[in-house]
Protein backbone atom coordinates (compact mmCIF):
# COMPACT_ATOMS: atom_id res chain seq x y z
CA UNK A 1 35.91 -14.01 -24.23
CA UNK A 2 32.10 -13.51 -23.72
CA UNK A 3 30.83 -12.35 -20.75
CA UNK A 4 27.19 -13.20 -19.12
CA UNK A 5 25.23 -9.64 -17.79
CA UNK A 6 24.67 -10.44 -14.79
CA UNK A 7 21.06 -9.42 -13.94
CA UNK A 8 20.86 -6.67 -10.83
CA UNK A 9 18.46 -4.88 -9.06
CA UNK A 10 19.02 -1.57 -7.41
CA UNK A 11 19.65 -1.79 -3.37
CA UNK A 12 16.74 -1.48 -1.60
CA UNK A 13 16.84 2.31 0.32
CA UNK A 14 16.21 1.74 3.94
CA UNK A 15 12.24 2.60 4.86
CA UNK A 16 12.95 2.93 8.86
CA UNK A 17 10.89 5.45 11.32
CA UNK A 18 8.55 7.41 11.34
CA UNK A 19 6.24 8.37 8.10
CA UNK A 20 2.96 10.46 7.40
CA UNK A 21 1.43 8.44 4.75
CA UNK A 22 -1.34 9.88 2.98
CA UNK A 23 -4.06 8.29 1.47
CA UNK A 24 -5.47 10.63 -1.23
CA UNK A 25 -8.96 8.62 -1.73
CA UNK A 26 -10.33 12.04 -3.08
CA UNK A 27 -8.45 11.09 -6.41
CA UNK A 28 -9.38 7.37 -6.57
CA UNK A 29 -10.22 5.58 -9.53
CA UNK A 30 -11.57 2.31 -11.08
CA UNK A 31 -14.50 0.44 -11.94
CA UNK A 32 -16.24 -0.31 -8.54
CA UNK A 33 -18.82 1.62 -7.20
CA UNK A 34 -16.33 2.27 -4.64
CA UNK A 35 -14.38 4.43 -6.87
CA UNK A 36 -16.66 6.62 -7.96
CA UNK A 37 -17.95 7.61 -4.17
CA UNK A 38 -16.97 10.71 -2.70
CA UNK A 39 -14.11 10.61 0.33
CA UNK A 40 -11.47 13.06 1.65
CA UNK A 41 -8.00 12.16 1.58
CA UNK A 42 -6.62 11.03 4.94
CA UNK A 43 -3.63 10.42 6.55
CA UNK A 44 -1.88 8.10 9.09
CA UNK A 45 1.66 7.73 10.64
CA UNK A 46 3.37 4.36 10.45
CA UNK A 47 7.28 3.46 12.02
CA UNK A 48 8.86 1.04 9.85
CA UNK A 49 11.83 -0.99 9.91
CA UNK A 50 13.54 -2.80 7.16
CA UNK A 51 15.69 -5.88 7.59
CA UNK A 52 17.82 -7.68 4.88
CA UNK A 53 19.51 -9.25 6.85
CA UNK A 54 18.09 -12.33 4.99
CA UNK A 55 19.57 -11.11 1.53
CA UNK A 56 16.10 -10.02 0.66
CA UNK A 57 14.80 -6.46 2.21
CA UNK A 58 11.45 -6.27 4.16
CA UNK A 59 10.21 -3.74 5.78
CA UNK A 60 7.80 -4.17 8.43
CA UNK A 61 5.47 -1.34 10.07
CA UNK A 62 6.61 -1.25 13.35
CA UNK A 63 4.09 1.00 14.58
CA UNK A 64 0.88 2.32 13.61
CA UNK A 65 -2.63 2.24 13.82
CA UNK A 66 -4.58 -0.86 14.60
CA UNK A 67 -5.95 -2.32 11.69
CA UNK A 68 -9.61 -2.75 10.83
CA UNK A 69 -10.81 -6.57 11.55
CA UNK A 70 -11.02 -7.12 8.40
CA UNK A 71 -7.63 -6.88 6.97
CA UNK A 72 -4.02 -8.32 8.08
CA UNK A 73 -2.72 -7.32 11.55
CA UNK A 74 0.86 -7.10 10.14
CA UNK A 75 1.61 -5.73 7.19
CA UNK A 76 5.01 -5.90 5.53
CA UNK A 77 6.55 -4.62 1.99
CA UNK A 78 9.35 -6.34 -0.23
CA UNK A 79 11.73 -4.87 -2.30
CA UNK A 80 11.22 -5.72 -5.86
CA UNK A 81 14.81 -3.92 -6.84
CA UNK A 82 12.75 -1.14 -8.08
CA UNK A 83 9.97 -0.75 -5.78
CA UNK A 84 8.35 -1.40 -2.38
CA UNK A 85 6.03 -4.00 -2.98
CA UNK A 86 2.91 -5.88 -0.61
CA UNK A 87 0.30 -8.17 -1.90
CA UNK A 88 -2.46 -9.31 0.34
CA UNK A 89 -6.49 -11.08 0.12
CA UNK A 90 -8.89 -9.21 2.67
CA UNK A 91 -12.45 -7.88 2.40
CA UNK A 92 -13.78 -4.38 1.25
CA UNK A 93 -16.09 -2.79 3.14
CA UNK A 94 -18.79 -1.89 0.51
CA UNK A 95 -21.03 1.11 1.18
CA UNK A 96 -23.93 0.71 -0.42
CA UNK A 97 -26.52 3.30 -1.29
CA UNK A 98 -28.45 2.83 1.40
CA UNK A 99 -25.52 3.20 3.84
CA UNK A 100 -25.23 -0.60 4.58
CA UNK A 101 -21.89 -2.80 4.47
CA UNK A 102 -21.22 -5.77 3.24
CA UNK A 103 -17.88 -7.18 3.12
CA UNK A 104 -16.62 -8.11 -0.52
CA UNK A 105 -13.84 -10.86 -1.42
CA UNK A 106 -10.72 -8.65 -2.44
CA UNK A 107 -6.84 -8.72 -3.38
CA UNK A 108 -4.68 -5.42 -3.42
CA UNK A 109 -1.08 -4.78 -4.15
CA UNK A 110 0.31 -1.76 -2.81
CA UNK A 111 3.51 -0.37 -4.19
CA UNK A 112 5.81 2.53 -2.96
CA UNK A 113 8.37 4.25 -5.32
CA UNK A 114 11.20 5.85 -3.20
CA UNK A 115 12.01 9.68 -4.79
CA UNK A 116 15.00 11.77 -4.84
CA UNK A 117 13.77 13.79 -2.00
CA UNK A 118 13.69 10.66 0.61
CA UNK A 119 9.34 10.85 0.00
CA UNK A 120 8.01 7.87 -1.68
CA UNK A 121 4.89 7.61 -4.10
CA UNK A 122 2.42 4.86 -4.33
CA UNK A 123 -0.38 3.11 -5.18
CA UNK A 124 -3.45 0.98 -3.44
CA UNK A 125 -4.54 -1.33 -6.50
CA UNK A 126 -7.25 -3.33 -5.46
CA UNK A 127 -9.54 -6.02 -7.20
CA UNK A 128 -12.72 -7.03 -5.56
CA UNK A 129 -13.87 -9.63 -7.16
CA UNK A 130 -17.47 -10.59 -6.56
CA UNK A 131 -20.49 -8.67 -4.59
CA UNK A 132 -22.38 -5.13 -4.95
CA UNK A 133 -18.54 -3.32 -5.20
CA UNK A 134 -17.15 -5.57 -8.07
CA UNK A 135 -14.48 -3.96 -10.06
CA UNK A 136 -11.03 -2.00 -9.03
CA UNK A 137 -9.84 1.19 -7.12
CA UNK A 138 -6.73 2.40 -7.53
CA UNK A 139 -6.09 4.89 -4.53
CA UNK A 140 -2.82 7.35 -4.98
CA UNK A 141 -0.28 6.95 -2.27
CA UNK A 142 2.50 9.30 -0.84
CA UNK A 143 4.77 8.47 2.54
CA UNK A 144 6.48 11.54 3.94
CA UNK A 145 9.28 11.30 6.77
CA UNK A 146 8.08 13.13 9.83
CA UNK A 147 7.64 12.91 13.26
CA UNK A 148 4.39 11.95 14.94
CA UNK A 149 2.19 15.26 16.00
């Protein structure tokens, strides 16, 4: 008798309430111009709430702070069987040197590895693709659970 593996992914961990998500843009990297200009990390809190109802897991942010016009007003993340995973088209706002903005074409996927400890660990990979901030940033990402305060 032969059997067939049977391909499987792990179950995706619920990612529901509140989390302190930090950005840590002090450590970013890439080609862009962006990458190489100075910022402090920052953080923000976001509720989510994951369904799977659907056989596939989402999870939505629920809650959080209103986000700039020029990216997506919802934001959700699948679950890859390994990861928490978002890809989405928006514009950078490039700083240039003389402290002007322009607003380059760009795609980013943002992925979130759930840990042992309940944390998860991620990454902001984005690719602008034409204008003064051509190139990538990748921006280190952690999500703590915690209540707003």
């Amino acid at each position: 008798m032969v059997f067939t593996p049977v391909a499987s992914a792990d179950p995706a961990p619920a990612w529901n309430g509140w989390y302190k998500i930090t950005f840590h843009t002090d450590q970013k990297s890439g080609t862009s111009i962006a990458a190489k200009q100075g910022e402090e990390a920052y953080t923000a809190w976001y509720r989510f709430a994951t369904d799977c109802s659907s056989g596939n897991c989402v999870a939505s942010v629920a809650d959080g702070p209103t986000p700039k016009d020029n990216a997506a007003k919802s934001t959700t993340f699948d679950w890859t069987g390994s990861q928490w995973s978002r890809t989405n088209s928006w514009r950078w706002d490039c700083v240039l040197p003389d402290r002007t903005i322009t607003f380059d074409p760009a795609s980013s996927v943002t992925t979130y590895n759930p840990q042992p400890d309940g944390s998860l660990k991620g990454m902001f990979a984005t690719n602008i693709g034409s204008g003064a901030c051509q190139g990538t940033v990748y921006i280190p990402l952690t999500a703590v659970a915690a209540t707003p305060g």
